[in-house]
Protein backbone atom coordinates (compact mmCIF):
# COMPACT_ATOMS: atom_id res chain seq x y z
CA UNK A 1 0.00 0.00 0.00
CA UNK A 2 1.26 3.46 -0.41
CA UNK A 3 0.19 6.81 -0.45
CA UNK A 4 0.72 8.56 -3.56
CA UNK A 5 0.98 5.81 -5.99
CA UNK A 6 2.72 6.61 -9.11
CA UNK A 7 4.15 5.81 -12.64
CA UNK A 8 7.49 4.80 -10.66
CA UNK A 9 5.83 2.71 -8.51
CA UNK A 10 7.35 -1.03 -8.89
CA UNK A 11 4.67 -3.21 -7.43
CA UNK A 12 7.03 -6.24 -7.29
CA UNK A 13 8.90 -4.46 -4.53
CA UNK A 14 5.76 -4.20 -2.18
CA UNK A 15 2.65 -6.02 -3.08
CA UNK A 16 1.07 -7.43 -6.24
CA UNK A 17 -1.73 -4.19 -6.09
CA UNK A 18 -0.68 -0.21 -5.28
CA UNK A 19 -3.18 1.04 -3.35
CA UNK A 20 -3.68 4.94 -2.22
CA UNK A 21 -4.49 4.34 1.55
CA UNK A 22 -5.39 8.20 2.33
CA UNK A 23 -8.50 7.65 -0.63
CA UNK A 24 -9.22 4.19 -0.37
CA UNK A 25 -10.85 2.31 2.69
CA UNK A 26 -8.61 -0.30 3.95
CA UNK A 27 -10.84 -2.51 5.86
CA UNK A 28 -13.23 -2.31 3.57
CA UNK A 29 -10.71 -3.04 0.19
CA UNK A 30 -9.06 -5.36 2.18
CA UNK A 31 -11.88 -7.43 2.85
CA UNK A 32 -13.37 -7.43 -0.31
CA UNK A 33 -9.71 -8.81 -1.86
CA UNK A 34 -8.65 -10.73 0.76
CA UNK A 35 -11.60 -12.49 3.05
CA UNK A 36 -11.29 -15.52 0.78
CA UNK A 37 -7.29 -16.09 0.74
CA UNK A 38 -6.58 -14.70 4.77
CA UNK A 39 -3.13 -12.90 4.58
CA UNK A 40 -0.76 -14.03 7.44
CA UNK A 41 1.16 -10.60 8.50
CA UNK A 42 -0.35 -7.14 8.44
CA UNK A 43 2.62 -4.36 8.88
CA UNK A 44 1.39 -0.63 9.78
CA UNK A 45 3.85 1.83 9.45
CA UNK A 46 1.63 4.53 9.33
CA UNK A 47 -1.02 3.33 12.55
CA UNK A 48 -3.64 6.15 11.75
CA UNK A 49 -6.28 3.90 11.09
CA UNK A 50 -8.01 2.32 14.08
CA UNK A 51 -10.30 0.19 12.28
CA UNK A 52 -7.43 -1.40 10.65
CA UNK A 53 -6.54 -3.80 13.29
CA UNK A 54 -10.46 -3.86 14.37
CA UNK A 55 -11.69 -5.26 10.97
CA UNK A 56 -8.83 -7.59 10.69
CA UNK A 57 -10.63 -10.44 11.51
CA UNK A 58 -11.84 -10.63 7.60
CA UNK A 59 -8.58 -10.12 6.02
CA UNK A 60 -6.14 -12.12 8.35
CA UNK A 61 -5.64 -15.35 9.12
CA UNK A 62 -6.23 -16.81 12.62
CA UNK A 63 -2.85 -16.83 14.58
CA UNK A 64 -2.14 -14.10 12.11
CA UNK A 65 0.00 -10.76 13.24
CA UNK A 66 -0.89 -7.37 13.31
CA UNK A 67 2.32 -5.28 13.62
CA UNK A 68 1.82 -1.74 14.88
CA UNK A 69 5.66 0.24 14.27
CA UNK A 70 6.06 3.24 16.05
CA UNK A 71 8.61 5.95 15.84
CA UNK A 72 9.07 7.94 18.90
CA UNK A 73 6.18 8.13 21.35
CA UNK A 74 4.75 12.23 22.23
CA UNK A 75 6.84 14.61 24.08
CA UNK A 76 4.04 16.22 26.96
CA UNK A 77 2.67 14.26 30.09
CA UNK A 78 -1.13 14.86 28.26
CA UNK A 79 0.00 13.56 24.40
CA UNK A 80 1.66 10.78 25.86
CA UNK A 81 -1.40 9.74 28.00
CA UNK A 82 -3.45 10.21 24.92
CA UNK A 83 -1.27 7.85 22.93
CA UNK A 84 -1.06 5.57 25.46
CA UNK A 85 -5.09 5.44 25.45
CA UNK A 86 -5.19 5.32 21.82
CA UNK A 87 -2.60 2.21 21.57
CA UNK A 88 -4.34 -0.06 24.86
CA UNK A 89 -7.71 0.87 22.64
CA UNK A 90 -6.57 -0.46 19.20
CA UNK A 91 -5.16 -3.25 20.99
CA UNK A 92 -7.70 -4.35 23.36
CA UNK A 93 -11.03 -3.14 22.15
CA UNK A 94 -11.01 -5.37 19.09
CA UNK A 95 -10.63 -8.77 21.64
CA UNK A 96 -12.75 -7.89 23.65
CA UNK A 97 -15.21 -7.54 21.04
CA UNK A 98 -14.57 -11.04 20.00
CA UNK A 99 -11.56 -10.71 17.69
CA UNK A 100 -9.44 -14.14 18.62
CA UNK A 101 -8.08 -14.23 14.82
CA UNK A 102 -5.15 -11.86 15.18
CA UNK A 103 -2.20 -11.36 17.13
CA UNK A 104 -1.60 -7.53 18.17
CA UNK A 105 1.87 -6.87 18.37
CA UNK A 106 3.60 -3.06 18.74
CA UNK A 107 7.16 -2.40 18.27
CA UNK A 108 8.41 1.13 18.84
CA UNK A 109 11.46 1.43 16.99
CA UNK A 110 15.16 1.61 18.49
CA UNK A 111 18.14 -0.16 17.78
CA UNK A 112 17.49 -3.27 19.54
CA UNK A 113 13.60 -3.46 19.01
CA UNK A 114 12.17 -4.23 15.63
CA UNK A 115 14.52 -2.83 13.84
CA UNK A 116 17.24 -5.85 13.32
CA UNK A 117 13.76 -7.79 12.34
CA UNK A 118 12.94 -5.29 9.94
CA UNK A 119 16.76 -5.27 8.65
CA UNK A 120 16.20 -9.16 8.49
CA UNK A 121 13.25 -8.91 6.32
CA UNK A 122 14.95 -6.75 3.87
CA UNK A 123 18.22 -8.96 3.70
CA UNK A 124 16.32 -11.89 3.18
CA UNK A 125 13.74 -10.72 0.58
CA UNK A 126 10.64 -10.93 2.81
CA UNK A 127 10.54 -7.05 2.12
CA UNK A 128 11.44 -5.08 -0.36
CA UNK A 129 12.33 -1.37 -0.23
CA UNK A 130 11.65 1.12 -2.76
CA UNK A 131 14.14 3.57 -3.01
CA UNK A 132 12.38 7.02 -4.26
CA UNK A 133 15.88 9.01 -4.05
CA UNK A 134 19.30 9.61 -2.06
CA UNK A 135 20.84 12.55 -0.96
CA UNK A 136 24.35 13.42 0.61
CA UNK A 137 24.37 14.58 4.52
CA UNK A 138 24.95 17.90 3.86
CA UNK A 139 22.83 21.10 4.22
CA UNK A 140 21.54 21.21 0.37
CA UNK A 141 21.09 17.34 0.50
CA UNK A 142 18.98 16.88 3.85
CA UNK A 143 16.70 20.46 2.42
CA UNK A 144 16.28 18.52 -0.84
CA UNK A 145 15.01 14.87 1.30
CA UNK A 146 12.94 17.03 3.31
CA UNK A 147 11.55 18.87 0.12
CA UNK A 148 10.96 15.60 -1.77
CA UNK A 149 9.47 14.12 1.76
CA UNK A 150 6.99 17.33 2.58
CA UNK A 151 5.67 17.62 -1.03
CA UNK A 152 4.39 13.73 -1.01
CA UNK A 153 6.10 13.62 -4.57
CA UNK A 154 8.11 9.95 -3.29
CA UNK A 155 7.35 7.22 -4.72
CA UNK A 156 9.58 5.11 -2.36
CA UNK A 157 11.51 6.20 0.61
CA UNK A 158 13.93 9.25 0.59
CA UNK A 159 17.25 8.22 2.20
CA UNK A 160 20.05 10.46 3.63
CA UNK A 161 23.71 8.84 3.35
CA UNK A 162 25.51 9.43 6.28
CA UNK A 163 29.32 8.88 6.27
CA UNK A 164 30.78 6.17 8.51
């Protein structure tokens, strides 16, 4: 799935169908291509839609996994609280409803959490990363990434080299 599909986009690097997540509904798509052939992993990088992990139960497999990757959790006693809230809800609410299908799993993202996984993945060709551009660690390179990152023209991700 990606955002802003386009031209460049190599579906063989990410999933047999491009899909534009911010004007399609996932659990709805999801269900309609999926409910007959259960997928066994979901990974959300993104984790902005709730129902995601609540409709699951259509799309993925029992003893399937839900992955949930965070980045850094809020600064601020109050956004933390709420994102605490948020996370217990998206991972809780669904079971008790009655979904036993799926595993809920979160990983918030340092060196020695999900990330060697993730690295694994990639080595081994369980995923594949588009590469939309790279620029040099220097002032006009890391403007350009953030340019190319703000005005959702990637079509992949937008990497920084940093020297060793």
């Amino acid at each position: 799935m990606t955002a802003a599909p386009t031209q460049d986009t190599d579906p063989s690097l990410c999933c047999p169908q491009i899909v534009d997540y911010k004007k399609t509904e996932l659990p709805a798509y999801l269900a309609e291509h999926y409910s007959a052939k259960p997928v066994d992993l979901i990974v959300d990088l993104i984790g902005n839609k709730a129902d995601l992990y609540g409709n699951s139960e259509t799309y993925l497999r029992e003893g399937g996994k839900y992955l949930l990757i965070g980045g850094q959790p809020p600064k601020g006693a109050f956004d933390m609280a709420a994102w605490a809230v948020s996370l217990a809800a998206s991972a809780l609410l669904p079971k008790l409803l009655g979904n036993k299908r799926a595993q809920f799993q979160f990983w918030l993202m340092d060196k020695t959490t999900g990330l060697p996984d993730l690295a694994k993945w990639a080595v081994d060709g369980t995923i594949k990363v588009q590469v939309d551009s790279v620029h040099k660690f220097d002032r006009a390179g890391v403007l350009a990434a953030y340019e190319r990152i703000m005005t959702e023209a990637a079509s992949g991700k937008v990497f920084i080299e940093v020297p060793q």
